[in-house]
C-alpha atoms as a PDB file:
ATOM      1  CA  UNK A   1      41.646 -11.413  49.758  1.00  0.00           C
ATOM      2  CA  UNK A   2      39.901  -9.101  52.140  1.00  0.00           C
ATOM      3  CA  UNK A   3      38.164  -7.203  48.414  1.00  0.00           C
ATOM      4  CA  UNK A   4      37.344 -10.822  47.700  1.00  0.00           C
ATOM      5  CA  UNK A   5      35.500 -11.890  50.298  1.00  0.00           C
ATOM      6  CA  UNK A   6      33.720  -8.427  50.899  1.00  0.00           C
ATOM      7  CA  UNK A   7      32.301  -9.055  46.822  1.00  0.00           C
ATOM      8  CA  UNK A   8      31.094 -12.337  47.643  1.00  0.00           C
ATOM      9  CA  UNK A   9      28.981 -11.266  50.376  1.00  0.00           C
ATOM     10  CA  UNK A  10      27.744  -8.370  48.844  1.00  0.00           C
ATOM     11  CA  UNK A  11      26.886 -10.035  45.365  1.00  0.00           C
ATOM     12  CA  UNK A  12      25.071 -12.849  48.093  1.00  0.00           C
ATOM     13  CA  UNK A  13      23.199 -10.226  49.809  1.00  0.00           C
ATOM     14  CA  UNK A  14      22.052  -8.424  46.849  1.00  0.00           C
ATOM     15  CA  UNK A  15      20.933 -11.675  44.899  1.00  0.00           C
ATOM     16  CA  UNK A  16      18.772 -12.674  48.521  1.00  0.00           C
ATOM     17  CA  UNK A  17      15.173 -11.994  46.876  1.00  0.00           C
ATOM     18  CA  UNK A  18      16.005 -13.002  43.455  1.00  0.00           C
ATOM     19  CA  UNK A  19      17.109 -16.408  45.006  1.00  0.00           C
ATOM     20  CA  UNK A  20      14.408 -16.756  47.805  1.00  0.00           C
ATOM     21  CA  UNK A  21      11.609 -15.777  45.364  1.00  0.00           C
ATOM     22  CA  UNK A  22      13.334 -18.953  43.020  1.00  0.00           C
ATOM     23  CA  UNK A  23      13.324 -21.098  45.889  1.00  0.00           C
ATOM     24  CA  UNK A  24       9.689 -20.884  47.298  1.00  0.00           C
ATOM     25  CA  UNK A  25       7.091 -23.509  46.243  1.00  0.00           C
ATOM     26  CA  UNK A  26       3.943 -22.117  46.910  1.00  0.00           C
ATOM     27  CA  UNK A  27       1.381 -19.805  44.081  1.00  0.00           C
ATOM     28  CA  UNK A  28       1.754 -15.922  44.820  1.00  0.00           C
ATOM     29  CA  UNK A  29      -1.170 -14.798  43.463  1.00  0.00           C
ATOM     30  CA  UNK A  30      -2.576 -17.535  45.967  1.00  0.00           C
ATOM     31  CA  UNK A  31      -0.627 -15.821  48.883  1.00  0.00           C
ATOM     32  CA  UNK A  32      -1.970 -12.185  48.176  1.00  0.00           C
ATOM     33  CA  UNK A  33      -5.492 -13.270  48.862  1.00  0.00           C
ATOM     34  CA  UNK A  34      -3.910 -15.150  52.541  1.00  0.00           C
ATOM     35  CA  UNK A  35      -2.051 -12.366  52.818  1.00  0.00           C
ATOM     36  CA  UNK A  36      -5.288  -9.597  53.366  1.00  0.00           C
ATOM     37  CA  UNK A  37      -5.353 -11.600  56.817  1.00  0.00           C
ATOM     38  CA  UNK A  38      -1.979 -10.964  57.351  1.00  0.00           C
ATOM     39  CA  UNK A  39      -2.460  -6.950  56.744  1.00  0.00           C
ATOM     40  CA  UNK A  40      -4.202  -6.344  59.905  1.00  0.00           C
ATOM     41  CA  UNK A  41      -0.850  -6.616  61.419  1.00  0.00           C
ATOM     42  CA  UNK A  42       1.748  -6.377  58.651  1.00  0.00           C
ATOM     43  CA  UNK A  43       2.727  -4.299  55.973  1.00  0.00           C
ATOM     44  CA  UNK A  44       5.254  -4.466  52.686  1.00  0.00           C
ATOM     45  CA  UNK A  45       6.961  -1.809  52.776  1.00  0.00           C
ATOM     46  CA  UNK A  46      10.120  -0.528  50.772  1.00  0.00           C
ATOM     47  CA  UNK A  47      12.972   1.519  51.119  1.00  0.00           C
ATOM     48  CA  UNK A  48      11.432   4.858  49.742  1.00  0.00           C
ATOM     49  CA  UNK A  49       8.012   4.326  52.067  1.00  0.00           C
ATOM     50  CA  UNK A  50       6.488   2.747  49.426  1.00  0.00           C
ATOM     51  CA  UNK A  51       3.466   0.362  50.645  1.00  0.00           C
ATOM     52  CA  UNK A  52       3.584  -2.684  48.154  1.00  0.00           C
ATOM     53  CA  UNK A  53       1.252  -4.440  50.265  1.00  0.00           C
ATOM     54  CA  UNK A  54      -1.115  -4.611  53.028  1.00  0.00           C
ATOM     55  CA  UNK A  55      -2.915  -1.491  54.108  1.00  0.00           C
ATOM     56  CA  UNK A  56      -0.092  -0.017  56.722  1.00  0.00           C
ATOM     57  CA  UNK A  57      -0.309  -2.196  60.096  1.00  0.00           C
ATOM     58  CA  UNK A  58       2.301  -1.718  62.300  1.00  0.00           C
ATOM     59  CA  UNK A  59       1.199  -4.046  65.088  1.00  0.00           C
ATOM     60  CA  UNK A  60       3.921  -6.865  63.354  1.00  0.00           C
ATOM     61  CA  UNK A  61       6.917  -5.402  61.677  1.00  0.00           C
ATOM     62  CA  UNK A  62       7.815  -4.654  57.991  1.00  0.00           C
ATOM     63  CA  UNK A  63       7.647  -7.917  55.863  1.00  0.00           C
ATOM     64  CA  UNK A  64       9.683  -6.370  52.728  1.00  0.00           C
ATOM     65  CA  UNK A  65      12.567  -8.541  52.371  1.00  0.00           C
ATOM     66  CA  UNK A  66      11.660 -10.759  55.347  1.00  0.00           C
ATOM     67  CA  UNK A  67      12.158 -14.657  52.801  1.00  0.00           C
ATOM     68  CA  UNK A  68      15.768 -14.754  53.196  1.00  0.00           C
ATOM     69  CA  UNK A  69      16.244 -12.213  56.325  1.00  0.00           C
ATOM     70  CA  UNK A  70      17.741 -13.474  59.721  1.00  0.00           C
ATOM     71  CA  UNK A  71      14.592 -13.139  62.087  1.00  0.00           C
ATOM     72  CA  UNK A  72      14.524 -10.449  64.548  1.00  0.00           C
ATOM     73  CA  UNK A  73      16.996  -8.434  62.299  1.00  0.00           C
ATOM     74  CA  UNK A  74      14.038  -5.626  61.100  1.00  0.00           C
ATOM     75  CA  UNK A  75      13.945  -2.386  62.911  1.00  0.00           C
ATOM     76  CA  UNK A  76      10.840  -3.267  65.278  1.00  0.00           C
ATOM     77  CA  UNK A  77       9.934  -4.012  68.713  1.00  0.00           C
ATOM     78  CA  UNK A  78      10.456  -8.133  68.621  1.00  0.00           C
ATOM     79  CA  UNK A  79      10.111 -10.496  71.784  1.00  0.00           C
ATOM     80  CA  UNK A  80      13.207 -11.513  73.263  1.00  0.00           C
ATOM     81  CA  UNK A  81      12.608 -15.046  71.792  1.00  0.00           C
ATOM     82  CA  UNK A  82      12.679 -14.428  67.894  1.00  0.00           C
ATOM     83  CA  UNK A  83      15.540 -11.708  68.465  1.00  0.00           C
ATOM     84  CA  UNK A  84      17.442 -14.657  70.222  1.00  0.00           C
ATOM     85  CA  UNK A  85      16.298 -17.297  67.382  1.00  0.00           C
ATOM     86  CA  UNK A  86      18.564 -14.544  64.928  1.00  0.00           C
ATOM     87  CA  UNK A  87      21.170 -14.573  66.931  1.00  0.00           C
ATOM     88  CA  UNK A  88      21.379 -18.142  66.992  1.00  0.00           C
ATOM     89  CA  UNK A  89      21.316 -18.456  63.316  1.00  0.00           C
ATOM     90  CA  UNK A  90      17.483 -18.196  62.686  1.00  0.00           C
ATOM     91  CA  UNK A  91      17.087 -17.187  58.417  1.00  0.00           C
ATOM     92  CA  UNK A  92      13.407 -17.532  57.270  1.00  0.00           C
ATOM     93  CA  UNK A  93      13.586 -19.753  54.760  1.00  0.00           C
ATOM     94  CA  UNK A  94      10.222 -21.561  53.069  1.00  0.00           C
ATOM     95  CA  UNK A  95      10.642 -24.603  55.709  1.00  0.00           C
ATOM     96  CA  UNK A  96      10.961 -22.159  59.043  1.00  0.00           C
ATOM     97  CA  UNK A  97       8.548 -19.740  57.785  1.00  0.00           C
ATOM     98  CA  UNK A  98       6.282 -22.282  56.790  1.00  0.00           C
ATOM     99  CA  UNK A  99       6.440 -23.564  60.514  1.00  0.00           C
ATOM    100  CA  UNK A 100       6.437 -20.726  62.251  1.00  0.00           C
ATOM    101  CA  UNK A 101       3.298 -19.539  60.603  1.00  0.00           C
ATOM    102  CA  UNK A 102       1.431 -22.188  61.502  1.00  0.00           C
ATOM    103  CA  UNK A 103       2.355 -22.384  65.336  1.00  0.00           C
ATOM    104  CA  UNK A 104       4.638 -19.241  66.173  1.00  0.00           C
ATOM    105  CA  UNK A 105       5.617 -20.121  69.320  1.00  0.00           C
ATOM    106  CA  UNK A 106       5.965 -24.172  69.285  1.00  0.00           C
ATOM    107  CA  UNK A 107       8.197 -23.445  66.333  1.00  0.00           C
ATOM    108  CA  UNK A 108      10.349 -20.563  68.767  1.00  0.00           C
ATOM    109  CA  UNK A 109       9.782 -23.417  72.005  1.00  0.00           C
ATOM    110  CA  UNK A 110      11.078 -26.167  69.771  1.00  0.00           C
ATOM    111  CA  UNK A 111      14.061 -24.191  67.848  1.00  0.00           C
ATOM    112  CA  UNK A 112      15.499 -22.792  70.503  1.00  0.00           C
ATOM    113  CA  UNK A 113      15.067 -26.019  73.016  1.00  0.00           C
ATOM    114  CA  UNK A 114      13.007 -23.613  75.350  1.00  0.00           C
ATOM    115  CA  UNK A 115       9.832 -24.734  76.812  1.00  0.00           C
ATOM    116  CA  UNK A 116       9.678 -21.129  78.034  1.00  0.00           C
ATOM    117  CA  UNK A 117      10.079 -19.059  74.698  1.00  0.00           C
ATOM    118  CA  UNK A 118       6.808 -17.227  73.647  1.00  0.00           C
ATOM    119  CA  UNK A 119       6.225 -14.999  69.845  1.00  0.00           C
ATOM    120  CA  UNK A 120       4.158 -12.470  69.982  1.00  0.00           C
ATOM    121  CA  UNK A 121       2.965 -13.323  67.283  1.00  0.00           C
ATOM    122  CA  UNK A 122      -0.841 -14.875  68.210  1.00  0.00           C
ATOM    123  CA  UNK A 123      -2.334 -15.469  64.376  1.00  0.00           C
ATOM    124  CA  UNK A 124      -1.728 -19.010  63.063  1.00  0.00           C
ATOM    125  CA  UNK A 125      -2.179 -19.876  58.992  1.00  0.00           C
ATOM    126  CA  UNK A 126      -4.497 -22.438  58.824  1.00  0.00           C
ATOM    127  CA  UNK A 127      -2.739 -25.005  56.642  1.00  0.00           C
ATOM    128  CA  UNK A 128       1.133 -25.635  55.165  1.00  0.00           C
ATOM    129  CA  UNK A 129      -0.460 -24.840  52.103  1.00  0.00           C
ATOM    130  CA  UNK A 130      -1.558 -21.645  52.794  1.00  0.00           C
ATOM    131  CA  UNK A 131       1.916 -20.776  54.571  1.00  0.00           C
ATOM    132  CA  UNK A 132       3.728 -21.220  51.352  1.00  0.00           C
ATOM    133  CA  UNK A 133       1.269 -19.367  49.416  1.00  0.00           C
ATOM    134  CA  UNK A 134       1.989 -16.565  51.598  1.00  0.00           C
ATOM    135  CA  UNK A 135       5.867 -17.118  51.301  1.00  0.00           C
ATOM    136  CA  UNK A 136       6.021 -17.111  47.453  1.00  0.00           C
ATOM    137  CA  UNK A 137       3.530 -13.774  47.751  1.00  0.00           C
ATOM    138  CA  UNK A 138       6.406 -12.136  50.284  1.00  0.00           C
ATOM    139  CA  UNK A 139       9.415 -13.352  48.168  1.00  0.00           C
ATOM    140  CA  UNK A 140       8.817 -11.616  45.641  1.00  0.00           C
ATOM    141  CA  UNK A 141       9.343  -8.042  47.751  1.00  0.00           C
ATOM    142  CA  UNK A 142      12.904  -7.141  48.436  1.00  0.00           C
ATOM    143  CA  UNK A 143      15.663  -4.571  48.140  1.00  0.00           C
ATOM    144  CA  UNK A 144      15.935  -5.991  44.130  1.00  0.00           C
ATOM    145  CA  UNK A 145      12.169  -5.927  43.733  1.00  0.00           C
ATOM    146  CA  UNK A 146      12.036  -2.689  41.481  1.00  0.00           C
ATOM    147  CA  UNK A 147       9.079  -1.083  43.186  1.00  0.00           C
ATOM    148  CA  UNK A 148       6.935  -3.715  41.235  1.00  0.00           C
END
């Protein structure tokens, strides 16, 4: 039982991109133009060191895998309030990154039920649109991605 259960989760883990990048709405090729304001920050970058995208920021942390990722989970410096968001149960998804994006921290203030939680992130994307342009761009990037 214990084999079983350990094969589920890792056949779930590794089919995380394949499934987020299926379940985004938005137009990629759309997202990689929203995402050069994203790059200031932010970077895609793999396994191997690889930069996919962006041009190397390290002011926000590593986006590679991030659609389908429990927030707070990547090796980087978050604020307490996202790392608590993951522990509650936080997964960016297309509807909480979509939100998020547009107003970090009224998204963190209203999912955790804290008028006092802050993101560090300051950048907002101007429009839902735009958001899940941005998504389907970062979906496709993930530990299945190929080095594409």
């Amino acid at each position: 039982m214990k084999t079983h259960v350990t094969t589920v989760i890792a056949a779930a883990l590794l089919s995380a991109p394949a499934w987020a990048e299926s379940h985004v709405s938005g137009d990629a090729a759309a997202g990689e133009s929203v995402f050069n304001q994203c790059q200031t920050c932010h970077v895609v970058q793999n396994e191997d060191g690889e930069t996919l995208a962006g041009r190397n920021g390290r002011q926000g942390p590593n986006l590679y895998g991030v659609v389908g990722r429990q927030a707070g989970t990547e090796d980087f410096r978050y604020g307490d309030s996202i790392v608590e968001a993951g522990e509650a149960g936080l997964v960016w998804d297309e509807e909480s990154l979509t939100a998020y994006l547009q107003d970090p921290t009224g998204y963190l203030r209203e999912y955790l039920d804290d008028s006092r939680a802050r993101g560090k992130m300051s950048y907002r994307v101007r429009s839902e649109e735009d958001a899940k342009d941005v998504i389907a761009f970062l979906a496709q990037y993930g530990p299945e991605d190929s080095g594409s």
